[in-house]
C-alpha atoms as a PDB file:
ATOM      1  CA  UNK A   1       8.936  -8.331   9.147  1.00  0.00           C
ATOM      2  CA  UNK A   2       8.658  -9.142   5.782  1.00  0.00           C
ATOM      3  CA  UNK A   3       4.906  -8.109   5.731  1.00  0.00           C
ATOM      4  CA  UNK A   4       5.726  -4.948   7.156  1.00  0.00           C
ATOM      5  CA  UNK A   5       8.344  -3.816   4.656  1.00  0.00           C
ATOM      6  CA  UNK A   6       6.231  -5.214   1.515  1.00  0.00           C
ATOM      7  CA  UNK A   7       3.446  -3.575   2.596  1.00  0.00           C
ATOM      8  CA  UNK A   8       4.814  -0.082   4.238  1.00  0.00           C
ATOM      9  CA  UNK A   9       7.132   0.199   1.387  1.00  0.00           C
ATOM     10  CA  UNK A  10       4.077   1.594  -1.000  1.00  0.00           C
ATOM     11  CA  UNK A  11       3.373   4.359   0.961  1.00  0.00           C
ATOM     12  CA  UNK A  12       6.163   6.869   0.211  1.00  0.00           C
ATOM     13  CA  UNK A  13       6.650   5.939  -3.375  1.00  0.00           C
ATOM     14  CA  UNK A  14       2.618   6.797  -3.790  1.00  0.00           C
ATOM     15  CA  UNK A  15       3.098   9.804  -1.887  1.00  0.00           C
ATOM     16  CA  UNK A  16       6.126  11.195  -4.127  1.00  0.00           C
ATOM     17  CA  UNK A  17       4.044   9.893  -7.916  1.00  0.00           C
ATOM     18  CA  UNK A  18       1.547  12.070  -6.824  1.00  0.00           C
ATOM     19  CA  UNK A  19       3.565  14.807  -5.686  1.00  0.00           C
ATOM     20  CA  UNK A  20       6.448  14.861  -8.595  1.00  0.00           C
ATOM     21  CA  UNK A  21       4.812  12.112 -11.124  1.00  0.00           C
ATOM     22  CA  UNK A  22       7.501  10.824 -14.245  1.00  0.00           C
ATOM     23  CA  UNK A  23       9.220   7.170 -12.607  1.00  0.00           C
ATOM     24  CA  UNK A  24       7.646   7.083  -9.165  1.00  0.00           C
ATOM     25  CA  UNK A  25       4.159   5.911 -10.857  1.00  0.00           C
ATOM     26  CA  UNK A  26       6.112   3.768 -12.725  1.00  0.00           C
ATOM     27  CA  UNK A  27       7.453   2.134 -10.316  1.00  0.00           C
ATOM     28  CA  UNK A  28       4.793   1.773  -7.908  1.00  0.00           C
ATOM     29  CA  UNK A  29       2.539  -0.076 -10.089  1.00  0.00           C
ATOM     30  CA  UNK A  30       5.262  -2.108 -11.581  1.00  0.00           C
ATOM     31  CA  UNK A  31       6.405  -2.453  -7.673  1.00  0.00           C
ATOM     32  CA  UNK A  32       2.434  -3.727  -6.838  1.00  0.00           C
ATOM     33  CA  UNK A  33       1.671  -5.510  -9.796  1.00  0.00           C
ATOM     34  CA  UNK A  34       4.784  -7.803 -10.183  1.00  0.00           C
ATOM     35  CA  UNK A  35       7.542  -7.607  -7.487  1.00  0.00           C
ATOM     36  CA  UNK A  36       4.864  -8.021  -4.901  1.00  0.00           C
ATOM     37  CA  UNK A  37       3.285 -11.469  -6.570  1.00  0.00           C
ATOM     38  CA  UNK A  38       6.738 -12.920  -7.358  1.00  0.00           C
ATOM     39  CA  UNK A  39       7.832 -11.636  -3.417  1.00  0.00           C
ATOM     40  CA  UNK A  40       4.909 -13.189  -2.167  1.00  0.00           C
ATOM     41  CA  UNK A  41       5.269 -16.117  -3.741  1.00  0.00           C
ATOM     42  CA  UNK A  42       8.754 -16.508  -3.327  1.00  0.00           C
ATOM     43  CA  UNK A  43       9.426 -16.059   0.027  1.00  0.00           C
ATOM     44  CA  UNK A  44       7.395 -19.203   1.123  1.00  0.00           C
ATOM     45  CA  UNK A  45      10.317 -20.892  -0.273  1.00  0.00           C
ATOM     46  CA  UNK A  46      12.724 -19.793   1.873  1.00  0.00           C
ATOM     47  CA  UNK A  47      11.340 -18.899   5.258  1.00  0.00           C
ATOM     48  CA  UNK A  48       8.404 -20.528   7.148  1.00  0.00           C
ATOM     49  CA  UNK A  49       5.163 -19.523   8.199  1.00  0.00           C
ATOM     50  CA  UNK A  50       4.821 -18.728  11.599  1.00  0.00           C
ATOM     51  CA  UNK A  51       2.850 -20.750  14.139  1.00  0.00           C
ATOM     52  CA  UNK A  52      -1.357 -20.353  13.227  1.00  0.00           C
ATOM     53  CA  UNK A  53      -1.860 -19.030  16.602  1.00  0.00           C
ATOM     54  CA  UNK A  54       1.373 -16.860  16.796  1.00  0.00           C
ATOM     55  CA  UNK A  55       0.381 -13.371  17.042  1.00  0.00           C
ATOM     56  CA  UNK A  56       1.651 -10.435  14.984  1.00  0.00           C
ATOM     57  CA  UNK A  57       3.853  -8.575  17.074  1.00  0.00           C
ATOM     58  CA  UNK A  58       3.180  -5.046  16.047  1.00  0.00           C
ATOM     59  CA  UNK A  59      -0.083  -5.225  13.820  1.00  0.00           C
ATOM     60  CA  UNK A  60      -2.019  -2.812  15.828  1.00  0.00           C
ATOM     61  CA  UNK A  61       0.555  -0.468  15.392  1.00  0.00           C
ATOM     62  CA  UNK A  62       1.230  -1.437  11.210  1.00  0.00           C
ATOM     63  CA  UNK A  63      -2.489  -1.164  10.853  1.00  0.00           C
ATOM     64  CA  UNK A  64      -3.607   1.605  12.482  1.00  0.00           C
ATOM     65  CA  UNK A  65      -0.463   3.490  10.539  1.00  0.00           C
ATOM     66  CA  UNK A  66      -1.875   2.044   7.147  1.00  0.00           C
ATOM     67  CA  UNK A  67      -4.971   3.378   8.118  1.00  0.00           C
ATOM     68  CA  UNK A  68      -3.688   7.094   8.745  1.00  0.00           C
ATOM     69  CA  UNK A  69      -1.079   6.518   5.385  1.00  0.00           C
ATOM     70  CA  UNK A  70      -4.513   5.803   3.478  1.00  0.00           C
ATOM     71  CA  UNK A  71      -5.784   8.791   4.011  1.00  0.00           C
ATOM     72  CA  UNK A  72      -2.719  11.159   3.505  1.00  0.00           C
ATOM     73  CA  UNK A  73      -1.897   8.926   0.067  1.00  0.00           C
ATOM     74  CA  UNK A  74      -6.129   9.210  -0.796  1.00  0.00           C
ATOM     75  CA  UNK A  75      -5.624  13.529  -0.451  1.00  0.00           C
ATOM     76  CA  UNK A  76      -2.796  13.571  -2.425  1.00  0.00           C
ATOM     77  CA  UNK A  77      -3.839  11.010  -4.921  1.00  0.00           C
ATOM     78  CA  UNK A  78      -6.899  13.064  -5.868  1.00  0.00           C
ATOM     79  CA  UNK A  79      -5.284  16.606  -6.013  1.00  0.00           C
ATOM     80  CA  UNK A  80      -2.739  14.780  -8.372  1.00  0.00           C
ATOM     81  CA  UNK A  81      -5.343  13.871 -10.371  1.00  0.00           C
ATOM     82  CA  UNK A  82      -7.506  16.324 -10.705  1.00  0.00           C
ATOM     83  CA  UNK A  83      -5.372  19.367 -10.256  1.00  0.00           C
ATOM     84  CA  UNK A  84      -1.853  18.734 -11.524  1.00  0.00           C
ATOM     85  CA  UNK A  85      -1.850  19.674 -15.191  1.00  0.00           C
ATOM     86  CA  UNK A  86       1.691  18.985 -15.894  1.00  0.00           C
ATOM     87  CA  UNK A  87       1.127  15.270 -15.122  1.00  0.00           C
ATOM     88  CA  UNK A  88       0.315  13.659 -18.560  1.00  0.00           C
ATOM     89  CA  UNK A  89      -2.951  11.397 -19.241  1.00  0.00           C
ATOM     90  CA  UNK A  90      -0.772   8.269 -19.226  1.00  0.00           C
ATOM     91  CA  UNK A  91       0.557   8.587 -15.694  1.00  0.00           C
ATOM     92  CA  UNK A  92      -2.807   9.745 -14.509  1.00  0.00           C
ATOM     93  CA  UNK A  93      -3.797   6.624 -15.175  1.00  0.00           C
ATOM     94  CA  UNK A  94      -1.220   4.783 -14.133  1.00  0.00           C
ATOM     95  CA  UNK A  95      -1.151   6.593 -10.940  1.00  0.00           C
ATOM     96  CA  UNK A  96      -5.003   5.757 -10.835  1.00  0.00           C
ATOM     97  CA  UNK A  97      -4.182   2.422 -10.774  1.00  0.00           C
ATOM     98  CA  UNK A  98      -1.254   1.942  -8.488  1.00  0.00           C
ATOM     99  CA  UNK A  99      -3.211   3.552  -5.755  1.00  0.00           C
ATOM    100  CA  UNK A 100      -6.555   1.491  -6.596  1.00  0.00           C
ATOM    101  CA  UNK A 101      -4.693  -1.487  -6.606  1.00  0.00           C
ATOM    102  CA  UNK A 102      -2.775  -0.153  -2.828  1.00  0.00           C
ATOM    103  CA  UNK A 103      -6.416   0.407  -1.674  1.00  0.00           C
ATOM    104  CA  UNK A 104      -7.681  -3.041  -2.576  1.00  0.00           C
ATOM    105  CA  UNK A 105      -4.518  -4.539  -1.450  1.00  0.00           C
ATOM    106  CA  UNK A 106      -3.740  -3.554   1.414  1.00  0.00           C
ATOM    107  CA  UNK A 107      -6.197  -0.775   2.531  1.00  0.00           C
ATOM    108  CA  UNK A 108      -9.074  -2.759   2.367  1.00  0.00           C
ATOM    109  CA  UNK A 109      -8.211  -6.145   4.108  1.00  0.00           C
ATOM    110  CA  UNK A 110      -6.580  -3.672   6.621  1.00  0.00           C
ATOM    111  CA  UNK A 111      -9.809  -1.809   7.428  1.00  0.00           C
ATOM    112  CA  UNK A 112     -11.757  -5.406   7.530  1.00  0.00           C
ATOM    113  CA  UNK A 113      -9.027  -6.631  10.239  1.00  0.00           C
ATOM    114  CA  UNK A 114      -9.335  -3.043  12.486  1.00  0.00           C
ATOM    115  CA  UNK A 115     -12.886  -3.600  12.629  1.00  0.00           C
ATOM    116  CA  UNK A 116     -12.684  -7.049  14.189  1.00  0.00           C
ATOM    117  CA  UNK A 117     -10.417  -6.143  16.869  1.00  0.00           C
ATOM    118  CA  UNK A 118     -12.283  -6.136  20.435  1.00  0.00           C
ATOM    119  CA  UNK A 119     -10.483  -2.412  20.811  1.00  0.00           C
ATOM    120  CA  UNK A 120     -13.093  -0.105  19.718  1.00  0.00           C
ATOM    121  CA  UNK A 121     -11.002   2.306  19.304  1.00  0.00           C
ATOM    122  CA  UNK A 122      -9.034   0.468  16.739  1.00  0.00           C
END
């Protein structure tokens, strides 16, 4: 569960950056850059790791999800960027960043685990 939220939890705040801009970046790549390190590092402390061979209940659904909320944050990402003129340089690059680090994240390691599942269609 706590996977889920961590990870899921991006996904609107990236959306609404590159839609309205001002805080939302902000907090997004403060969100990925330190709350997520100190959450991931915390919560070992408290809660234990499932069994090795216990299986994720709902990752099929979580990734194929992430995989659709790539896409939608990717679009509006990119118009952000390159067509909003009342977002200033500095969140443009923030923004820039937040999503990068989302799609190295998370994306990434997501797409890597679809493509091993014996689903083809996943």
């Amino acid at each position: 569960m706590r996977f889920t939220i961590t990870t899921l939890a991006l996904v609107a705040p990236l959306l609404t950056g590159a839609l309205f801009g001002g805080v939302w970046i902000w907090a997004r790549l403060t969100y990925i850059t330190v709350f997520a390190y100190a959450f991931d590092r915390l919560t070992p402390l408290f809660f234990q790791n499932a069994n090795m061979g216990a299986e994720f209940p709902t990752s099929d659904v979580l990734s194929v999800a992430l995989a659709f909320a790539h896409f939608i944050v990717l679009g509006a990402v990119v118009y952000a960027l390159v067509h909003d003129a009342t977002l200033p340089m500095l969140q443009k690059i923030a923004l820039f960043f937040a999503t990068a680090l989302f799609a190295g994240q998370i994306v990434h390691p997501n797409a890597h685990e679809l493509i091993h599942r014996p689903n083809r269609i996943l």
